[in-house]
N, C-alpha and C. Protein backbone atom coordinates (compact mmCIF):
# COMPACT_ATOMS: atom_id res chain seq x y z
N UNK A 1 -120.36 -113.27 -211.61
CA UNK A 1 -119.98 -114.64 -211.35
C UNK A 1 -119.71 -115.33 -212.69
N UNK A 2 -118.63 -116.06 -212.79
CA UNK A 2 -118.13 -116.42 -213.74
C UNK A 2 -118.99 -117.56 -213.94
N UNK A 3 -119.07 -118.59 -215.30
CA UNK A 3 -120.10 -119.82 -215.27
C UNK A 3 -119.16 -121.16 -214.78
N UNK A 4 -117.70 -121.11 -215.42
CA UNK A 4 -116.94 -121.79 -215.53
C UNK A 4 -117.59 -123.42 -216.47
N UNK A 5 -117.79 -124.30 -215.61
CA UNK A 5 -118.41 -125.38 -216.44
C UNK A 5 -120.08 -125.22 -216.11
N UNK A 6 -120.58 -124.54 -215.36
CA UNK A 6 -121.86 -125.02 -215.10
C UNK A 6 -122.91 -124.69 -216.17
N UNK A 7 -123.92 -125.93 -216.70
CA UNK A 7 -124.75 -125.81 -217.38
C UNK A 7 -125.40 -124.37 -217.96
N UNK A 8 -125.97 -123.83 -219.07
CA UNK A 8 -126.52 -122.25 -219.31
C UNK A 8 -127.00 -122.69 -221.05
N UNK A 9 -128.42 -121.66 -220.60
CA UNK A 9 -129.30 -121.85 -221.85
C UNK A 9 -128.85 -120.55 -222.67
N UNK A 10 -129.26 -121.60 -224.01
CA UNK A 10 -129.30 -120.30 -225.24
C UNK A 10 -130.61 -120.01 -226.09
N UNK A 11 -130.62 -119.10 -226.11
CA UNK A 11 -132.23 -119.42 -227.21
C UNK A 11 -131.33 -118.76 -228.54
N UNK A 12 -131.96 -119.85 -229.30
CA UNK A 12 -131.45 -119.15 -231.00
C UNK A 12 -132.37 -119.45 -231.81
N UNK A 13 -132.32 -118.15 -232.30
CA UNK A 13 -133.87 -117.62 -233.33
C UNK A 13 -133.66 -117.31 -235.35
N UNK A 14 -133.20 -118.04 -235.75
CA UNK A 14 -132.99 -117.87 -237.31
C UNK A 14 -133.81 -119.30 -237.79
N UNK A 15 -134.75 -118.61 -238.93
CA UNK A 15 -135.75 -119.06 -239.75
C UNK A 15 -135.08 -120.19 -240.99
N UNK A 16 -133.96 -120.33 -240.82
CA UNK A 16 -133.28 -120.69 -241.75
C UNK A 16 -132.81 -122.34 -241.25
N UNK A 17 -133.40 -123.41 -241.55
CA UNK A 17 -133.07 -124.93 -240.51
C UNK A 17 -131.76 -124.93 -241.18
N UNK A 18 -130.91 -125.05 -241.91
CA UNK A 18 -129.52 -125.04 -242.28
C UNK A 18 -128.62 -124.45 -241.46
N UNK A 19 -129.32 -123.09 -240.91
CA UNK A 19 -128.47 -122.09 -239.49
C UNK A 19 -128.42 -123.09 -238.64
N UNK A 20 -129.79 -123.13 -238.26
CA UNK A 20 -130.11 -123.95 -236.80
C UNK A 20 -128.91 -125.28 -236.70
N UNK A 21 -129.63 -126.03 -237.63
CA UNK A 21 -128.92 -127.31 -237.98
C UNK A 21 -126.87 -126.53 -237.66
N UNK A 22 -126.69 -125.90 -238.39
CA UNK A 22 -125.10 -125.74 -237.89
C UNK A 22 -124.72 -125.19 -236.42
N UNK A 23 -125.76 -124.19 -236.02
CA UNK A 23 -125.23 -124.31 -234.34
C UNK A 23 -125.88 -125.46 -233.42
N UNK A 24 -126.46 -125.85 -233.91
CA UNK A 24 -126.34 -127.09 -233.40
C UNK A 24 -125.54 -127.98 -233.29
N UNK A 25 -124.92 -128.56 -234.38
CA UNK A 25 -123.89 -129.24 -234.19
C UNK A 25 -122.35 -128.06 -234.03
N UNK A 26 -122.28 -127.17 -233.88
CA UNK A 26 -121.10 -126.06 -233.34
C UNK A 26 -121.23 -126.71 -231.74
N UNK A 27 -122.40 -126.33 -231.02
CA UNK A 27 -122.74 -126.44 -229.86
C UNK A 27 -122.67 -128.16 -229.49
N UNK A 28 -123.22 -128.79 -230.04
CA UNK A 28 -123.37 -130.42 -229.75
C UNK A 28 -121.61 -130.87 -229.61
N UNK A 29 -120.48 -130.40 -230.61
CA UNK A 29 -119.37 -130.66 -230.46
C UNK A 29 -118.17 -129.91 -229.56
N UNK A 30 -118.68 -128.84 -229.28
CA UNK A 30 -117.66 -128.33 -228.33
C UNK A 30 -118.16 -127.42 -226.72
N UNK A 31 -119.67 -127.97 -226.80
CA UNK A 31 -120.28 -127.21 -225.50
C UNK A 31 -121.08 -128.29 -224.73
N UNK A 32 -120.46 -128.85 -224.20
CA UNK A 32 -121.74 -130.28 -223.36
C UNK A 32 -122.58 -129.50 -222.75
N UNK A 33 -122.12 -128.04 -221.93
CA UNK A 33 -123.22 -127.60 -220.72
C UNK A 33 -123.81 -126.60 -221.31
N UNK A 34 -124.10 -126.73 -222.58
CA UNK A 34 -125.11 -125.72 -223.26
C UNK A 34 -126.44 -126.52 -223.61
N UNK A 35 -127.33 -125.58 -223.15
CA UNK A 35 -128.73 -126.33 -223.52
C UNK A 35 -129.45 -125.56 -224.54
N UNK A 36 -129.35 -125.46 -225.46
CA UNK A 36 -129.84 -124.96 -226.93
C UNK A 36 -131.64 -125.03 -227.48
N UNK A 37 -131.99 -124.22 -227.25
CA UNK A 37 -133.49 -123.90 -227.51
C UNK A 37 -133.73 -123.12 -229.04
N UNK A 38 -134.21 -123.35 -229.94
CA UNK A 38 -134.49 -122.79 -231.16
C UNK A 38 -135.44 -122.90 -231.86
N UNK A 39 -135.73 -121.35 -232.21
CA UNK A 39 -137.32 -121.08 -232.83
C UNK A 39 -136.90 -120.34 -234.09
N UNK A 40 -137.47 -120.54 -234.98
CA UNK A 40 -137.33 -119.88 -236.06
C UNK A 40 -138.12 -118.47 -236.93
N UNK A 41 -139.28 -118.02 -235.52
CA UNK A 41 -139.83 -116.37 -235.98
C UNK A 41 -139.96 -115.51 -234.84
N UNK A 42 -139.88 -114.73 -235.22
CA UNK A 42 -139.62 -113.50 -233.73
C UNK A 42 -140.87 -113.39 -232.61
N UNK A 43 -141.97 -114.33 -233.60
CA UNK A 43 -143.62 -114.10 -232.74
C UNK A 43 -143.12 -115.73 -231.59
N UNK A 44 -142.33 -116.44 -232.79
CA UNK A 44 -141.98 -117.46 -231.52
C UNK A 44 -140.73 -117.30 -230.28
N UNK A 45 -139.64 -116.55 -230.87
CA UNK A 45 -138.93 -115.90 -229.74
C UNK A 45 -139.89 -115.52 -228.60
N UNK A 46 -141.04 -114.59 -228.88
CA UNK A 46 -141.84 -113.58 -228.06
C UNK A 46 -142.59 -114.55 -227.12
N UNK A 47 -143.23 -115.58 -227.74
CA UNK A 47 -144.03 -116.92 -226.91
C UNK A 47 -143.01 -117.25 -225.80
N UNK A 48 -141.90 -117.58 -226.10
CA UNK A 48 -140.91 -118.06 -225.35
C UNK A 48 -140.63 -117.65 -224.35
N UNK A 49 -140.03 -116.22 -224.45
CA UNK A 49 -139.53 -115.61 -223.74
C UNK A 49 -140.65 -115.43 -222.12
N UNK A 50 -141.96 -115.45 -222.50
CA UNK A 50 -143.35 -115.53 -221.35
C UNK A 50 -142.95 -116.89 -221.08
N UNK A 51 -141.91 -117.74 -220.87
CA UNK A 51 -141.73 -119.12 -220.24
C UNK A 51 -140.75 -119.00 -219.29
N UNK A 52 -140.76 -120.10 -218.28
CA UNK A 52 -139.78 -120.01 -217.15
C UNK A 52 -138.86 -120.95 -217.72
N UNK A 53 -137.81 -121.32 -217.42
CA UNK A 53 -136.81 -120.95 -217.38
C UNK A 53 -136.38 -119.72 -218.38
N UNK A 54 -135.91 -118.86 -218.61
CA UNK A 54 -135.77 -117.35 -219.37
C UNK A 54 -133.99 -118.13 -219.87
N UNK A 55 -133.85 -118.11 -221.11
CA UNK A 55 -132.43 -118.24 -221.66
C UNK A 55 -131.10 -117.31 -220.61
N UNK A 56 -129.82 -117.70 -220.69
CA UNK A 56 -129.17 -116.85 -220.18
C UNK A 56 -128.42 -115.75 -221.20
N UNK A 57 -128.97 -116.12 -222.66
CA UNK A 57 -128.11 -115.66 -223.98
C UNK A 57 -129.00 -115.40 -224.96
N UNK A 58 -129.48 -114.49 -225.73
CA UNK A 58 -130.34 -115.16 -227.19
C UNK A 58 -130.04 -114.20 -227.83
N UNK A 59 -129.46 -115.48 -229.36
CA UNK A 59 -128.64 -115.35 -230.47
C UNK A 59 -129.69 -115.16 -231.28
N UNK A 60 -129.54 -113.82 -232.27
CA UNK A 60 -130.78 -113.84 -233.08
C UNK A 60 -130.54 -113.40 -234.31
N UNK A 61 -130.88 -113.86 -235.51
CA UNK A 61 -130.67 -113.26 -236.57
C UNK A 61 -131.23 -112.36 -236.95
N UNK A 62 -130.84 -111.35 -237.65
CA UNK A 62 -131.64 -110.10 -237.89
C UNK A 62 -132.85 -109.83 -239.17
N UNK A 63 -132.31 -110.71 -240.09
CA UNK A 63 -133.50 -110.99 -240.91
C UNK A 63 -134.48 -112.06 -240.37
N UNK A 64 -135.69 -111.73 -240.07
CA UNK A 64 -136.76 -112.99 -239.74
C UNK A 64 -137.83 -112.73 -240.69
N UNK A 65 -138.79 -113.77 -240.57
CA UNK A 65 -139.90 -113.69 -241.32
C UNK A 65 -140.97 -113.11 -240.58
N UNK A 66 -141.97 -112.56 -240.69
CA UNK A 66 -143.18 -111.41 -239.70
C UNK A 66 -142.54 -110.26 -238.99
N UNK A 67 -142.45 -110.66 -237.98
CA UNK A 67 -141.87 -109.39 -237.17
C UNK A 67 -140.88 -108.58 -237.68
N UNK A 68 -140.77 -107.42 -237.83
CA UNK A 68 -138.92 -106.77 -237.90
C UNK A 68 -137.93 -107.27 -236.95
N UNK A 69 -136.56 -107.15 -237.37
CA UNK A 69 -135.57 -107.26 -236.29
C UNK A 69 -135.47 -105.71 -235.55
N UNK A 70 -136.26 -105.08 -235.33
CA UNK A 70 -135.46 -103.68 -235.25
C UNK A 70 -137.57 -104.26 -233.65
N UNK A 71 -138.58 -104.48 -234.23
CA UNK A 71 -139.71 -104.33 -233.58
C UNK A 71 -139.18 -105.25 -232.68
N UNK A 72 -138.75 -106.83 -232.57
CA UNK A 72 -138.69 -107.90 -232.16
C UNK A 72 -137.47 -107.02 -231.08
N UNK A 73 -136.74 -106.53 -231.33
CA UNK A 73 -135.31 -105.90 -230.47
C UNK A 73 -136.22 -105.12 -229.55
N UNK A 74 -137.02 -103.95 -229.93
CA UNK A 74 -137.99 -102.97 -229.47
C UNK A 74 -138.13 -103.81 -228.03
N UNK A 75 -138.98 -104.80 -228.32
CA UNK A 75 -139.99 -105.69 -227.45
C UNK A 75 -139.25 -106.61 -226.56
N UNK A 76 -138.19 -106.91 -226.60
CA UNK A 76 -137.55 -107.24 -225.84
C UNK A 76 -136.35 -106.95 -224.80
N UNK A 77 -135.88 -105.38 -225.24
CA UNK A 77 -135.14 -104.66 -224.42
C UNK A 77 -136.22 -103.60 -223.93
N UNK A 78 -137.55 -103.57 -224.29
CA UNK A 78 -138.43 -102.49 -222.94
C UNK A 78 -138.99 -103.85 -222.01
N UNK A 79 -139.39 -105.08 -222.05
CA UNK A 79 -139.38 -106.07 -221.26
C UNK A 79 -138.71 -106.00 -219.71
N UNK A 80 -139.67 -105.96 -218.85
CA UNK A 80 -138.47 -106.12 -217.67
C UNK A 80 -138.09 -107.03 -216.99
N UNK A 81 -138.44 -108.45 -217.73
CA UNK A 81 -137.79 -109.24 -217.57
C UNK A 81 -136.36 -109.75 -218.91
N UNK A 82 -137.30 -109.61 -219.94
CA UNK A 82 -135.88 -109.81 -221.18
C UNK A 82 -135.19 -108.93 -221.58
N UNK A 83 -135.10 -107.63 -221.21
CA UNK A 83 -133.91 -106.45 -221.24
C UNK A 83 -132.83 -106.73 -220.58
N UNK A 84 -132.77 -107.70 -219.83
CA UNK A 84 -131.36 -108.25 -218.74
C UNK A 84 -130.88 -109.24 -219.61
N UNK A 85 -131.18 -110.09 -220.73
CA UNK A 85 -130.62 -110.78 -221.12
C UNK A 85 -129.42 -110.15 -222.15
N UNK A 86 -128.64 -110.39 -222.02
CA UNK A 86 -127.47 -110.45 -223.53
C UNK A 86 -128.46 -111.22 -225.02
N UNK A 87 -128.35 -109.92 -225.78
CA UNK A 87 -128.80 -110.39 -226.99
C UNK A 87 -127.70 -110.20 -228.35
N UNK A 88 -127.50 -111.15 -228.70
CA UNK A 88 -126.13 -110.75 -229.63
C UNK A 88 -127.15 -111.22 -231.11
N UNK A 89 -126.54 -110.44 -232.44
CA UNK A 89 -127.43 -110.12 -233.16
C UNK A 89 -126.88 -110.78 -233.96
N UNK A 90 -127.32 -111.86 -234.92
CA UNK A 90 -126.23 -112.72 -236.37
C UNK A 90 -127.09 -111.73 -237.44
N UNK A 91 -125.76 -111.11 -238.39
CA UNK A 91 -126.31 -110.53 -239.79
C UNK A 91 -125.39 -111.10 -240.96
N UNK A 92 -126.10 -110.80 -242.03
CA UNK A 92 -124.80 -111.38 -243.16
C UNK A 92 -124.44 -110.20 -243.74
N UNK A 93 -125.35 -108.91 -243.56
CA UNK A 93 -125.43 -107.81 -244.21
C UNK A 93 -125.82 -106.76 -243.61
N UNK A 94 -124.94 -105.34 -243.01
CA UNK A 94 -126.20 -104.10 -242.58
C UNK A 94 -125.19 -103.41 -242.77
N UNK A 95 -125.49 -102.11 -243.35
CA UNK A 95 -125.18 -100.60 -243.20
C UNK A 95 -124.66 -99.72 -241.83
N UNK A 96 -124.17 -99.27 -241.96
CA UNK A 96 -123.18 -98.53 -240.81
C UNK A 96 -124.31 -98.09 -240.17
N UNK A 97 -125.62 -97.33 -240.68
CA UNK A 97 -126.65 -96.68 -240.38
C UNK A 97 -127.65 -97.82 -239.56
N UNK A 98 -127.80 -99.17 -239.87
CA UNK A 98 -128.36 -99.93 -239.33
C UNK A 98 -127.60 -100.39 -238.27
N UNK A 99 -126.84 -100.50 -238.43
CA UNK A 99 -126.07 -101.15 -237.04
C UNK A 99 -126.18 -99.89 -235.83
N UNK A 100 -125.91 -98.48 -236.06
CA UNK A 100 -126.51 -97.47 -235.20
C UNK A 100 -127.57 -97.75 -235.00
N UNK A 101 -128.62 -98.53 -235.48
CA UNK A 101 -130.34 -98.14 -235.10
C UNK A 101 -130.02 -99.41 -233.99
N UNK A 102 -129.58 -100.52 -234.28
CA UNK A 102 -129.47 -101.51 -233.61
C UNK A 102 -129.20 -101.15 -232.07
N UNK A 103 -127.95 -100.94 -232.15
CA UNK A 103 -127.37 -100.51 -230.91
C UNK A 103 -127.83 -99.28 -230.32
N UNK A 104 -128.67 -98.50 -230.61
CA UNK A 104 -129.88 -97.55 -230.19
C UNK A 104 -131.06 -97.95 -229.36
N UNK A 105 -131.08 -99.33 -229.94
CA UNK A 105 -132.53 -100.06 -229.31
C UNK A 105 -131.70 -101.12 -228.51
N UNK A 106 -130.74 -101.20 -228.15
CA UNK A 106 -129.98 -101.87 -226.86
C UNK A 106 -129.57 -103.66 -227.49
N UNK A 107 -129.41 -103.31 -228.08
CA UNK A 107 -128.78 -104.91 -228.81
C UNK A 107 -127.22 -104.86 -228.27
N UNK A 108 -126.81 -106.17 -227.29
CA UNK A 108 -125.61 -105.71 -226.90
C UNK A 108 -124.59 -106.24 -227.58
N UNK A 109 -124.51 -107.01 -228.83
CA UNK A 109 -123.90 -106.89 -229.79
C UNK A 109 -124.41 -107.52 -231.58
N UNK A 110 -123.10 -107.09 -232.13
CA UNK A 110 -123.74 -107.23 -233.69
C UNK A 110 -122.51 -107.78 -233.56
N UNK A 111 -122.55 -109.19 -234.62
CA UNK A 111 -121.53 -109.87 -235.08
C UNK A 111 -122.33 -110.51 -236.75
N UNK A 112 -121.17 -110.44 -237.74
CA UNK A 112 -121.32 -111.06 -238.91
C UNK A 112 -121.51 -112.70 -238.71
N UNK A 113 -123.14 -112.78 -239.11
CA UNK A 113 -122.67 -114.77 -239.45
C UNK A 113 -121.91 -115.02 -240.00
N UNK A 114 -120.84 -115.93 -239.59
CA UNK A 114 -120.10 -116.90 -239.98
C UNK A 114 -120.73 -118.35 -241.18
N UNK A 115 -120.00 -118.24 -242.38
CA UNK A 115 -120.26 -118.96 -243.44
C UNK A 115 -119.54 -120.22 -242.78
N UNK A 116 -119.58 -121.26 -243.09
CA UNK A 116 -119.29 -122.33 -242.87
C UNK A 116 -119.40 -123.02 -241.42
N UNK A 117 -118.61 -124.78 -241.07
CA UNK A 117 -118.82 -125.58 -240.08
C UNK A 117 -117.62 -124.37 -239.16
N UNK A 118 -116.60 -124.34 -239.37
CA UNK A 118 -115.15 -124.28 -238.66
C UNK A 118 -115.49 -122.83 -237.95
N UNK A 119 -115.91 -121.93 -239.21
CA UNK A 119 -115.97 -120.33 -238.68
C UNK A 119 -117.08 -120.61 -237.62
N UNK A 120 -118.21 -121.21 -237.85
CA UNK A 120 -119.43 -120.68 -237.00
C UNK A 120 -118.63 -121.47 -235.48
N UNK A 121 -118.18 -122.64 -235.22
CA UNK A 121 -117.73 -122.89 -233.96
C UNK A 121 -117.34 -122.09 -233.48
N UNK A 122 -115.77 -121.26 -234.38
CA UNK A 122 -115.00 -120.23 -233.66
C UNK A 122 -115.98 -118.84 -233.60
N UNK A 123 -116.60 -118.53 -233.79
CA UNK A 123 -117.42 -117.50 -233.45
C UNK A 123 -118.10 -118.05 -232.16
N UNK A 124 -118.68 -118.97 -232.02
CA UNK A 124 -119.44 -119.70 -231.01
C UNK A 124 -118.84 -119.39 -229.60
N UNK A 125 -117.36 -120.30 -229.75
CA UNK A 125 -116.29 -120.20 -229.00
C UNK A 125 -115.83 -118.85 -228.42
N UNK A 126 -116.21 -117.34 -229.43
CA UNK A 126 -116.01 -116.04 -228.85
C UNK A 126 -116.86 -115.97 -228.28
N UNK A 127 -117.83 -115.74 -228.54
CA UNK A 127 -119.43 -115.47 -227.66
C UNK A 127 -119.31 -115.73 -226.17
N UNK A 128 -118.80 -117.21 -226.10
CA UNK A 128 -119.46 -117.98 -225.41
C UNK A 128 -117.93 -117.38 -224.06
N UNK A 129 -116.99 -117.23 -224.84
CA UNK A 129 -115.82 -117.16 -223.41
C UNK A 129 -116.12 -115.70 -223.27
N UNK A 130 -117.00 -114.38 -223.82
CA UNK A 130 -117.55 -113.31 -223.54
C UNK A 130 -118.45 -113.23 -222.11
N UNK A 131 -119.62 -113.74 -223.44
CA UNK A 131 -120.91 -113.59 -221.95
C UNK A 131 -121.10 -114.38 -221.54
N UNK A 132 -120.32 -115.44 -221.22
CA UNK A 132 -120.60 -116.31 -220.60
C UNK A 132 -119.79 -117.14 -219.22
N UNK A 133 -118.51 -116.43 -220.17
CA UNK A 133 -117.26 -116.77 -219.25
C UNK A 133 -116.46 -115.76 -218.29
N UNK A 134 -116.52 -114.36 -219.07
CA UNK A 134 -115.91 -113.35 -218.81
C UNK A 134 -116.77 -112.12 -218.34
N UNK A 135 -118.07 -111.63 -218.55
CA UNK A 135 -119.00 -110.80 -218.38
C UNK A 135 -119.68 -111.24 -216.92
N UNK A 136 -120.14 -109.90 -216.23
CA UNK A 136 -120.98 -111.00 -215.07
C UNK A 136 -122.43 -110.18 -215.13
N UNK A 137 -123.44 -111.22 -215.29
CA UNK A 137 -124.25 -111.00 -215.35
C UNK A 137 -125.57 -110.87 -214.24
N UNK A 138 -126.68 -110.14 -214.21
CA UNK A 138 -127.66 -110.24 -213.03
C UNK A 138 -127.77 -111.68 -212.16
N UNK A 139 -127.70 -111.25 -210.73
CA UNK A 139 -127.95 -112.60 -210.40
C UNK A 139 -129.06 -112.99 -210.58
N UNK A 140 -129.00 -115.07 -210.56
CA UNK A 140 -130.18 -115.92 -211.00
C UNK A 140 -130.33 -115.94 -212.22
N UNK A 141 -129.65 -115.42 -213.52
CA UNK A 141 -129.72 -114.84 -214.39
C UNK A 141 -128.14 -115.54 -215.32
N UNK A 142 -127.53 -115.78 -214.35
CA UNK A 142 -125.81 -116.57 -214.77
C UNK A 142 -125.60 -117.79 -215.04
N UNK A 143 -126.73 -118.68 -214.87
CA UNK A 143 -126.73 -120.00 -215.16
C UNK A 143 -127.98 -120.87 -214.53
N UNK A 144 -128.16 -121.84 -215.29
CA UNK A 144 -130.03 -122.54 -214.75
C UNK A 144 -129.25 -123.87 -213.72
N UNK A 145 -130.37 -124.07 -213.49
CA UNK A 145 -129.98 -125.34 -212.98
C UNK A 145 -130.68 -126.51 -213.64
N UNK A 146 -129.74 -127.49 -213.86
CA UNK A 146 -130.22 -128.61 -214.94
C UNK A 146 -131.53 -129.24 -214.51
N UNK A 147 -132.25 -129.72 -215.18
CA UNK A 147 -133.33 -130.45 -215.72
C UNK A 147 -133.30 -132.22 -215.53
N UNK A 148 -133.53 -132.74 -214.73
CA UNK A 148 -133.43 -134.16 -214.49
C UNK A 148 -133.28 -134.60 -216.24
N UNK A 149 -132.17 -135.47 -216.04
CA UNK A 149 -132.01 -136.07 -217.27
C UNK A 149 -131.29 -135.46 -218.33
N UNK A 150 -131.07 -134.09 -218.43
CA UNK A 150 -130.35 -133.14 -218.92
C UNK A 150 -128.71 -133.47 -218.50
């Protein structure tokens, strides 16, 4: 089922408030029905994810602080509830060899962060007409239903 306009959560996980701070405003300017959740360490991804409403997307950077990106991936694709989610992976940097380990442990994609305001939208803008627009995902699982006041 396609989303078309209807509301859908993201969780995004980079330690870095300058990241955050830019998909945020990526998202604040060209996505009204995105509801944007962001934690900045993989032990807080992990808290999260044990919460109801469950994201329909989570964007994660691969360098974090505590956890590995490779343990934090582990733990959330043997999950049988967060292995259904689309997890797309932000790196600035990995080896042909890392990106195999990645996609070994079920990361369903790797994309380069985008430096700047303009690139990170248009990356945003791919993602988002992917799994969100074009992919169909588990039902109950394709979009939330809004939040009074949301």
């Amino acid at each position: 089922m396609a989303l078309g306009s209807k509301p859908y959560r993201i969780l995004y996980v980079d330690d870095n408030p300058a990241d955050r701070r830019l998909m945020q405003e990526a998202l604040n300017s060209t996505k009204p029905n995105v509801h944007l959740e962001m934690v900045g360490t993989g032990e807080e991804l992990l808290a999260r994810i044990e919460t109801v409403p469950l994201p329909n997307l989570i964007l994660m950077d691969w360098n974090l602080p505590g956890i590995s990106g490779f343990e934090l991936l582990k733990k959330l694709k043997s999950d049988q509830l967060s292995k259904r989610i689309p997890l797309v992976v932000f790196t600035t940097s990995l080896s042909g060899e890392n990106i195999i380990e990645i996609y070994n442990e079920r990361a369903n994609c790797i994309v380069e962060k985008p430096l700047g305001f303009e690139a990170f939208v248009s990356l945003i803008d791919r993602i988002e007409e992917f799994w969100v627009r074009t992919s169909l995902l588990p039902e109950g699982m394709t979009y939330f239903e809004a939040a009074p006041g949301m």
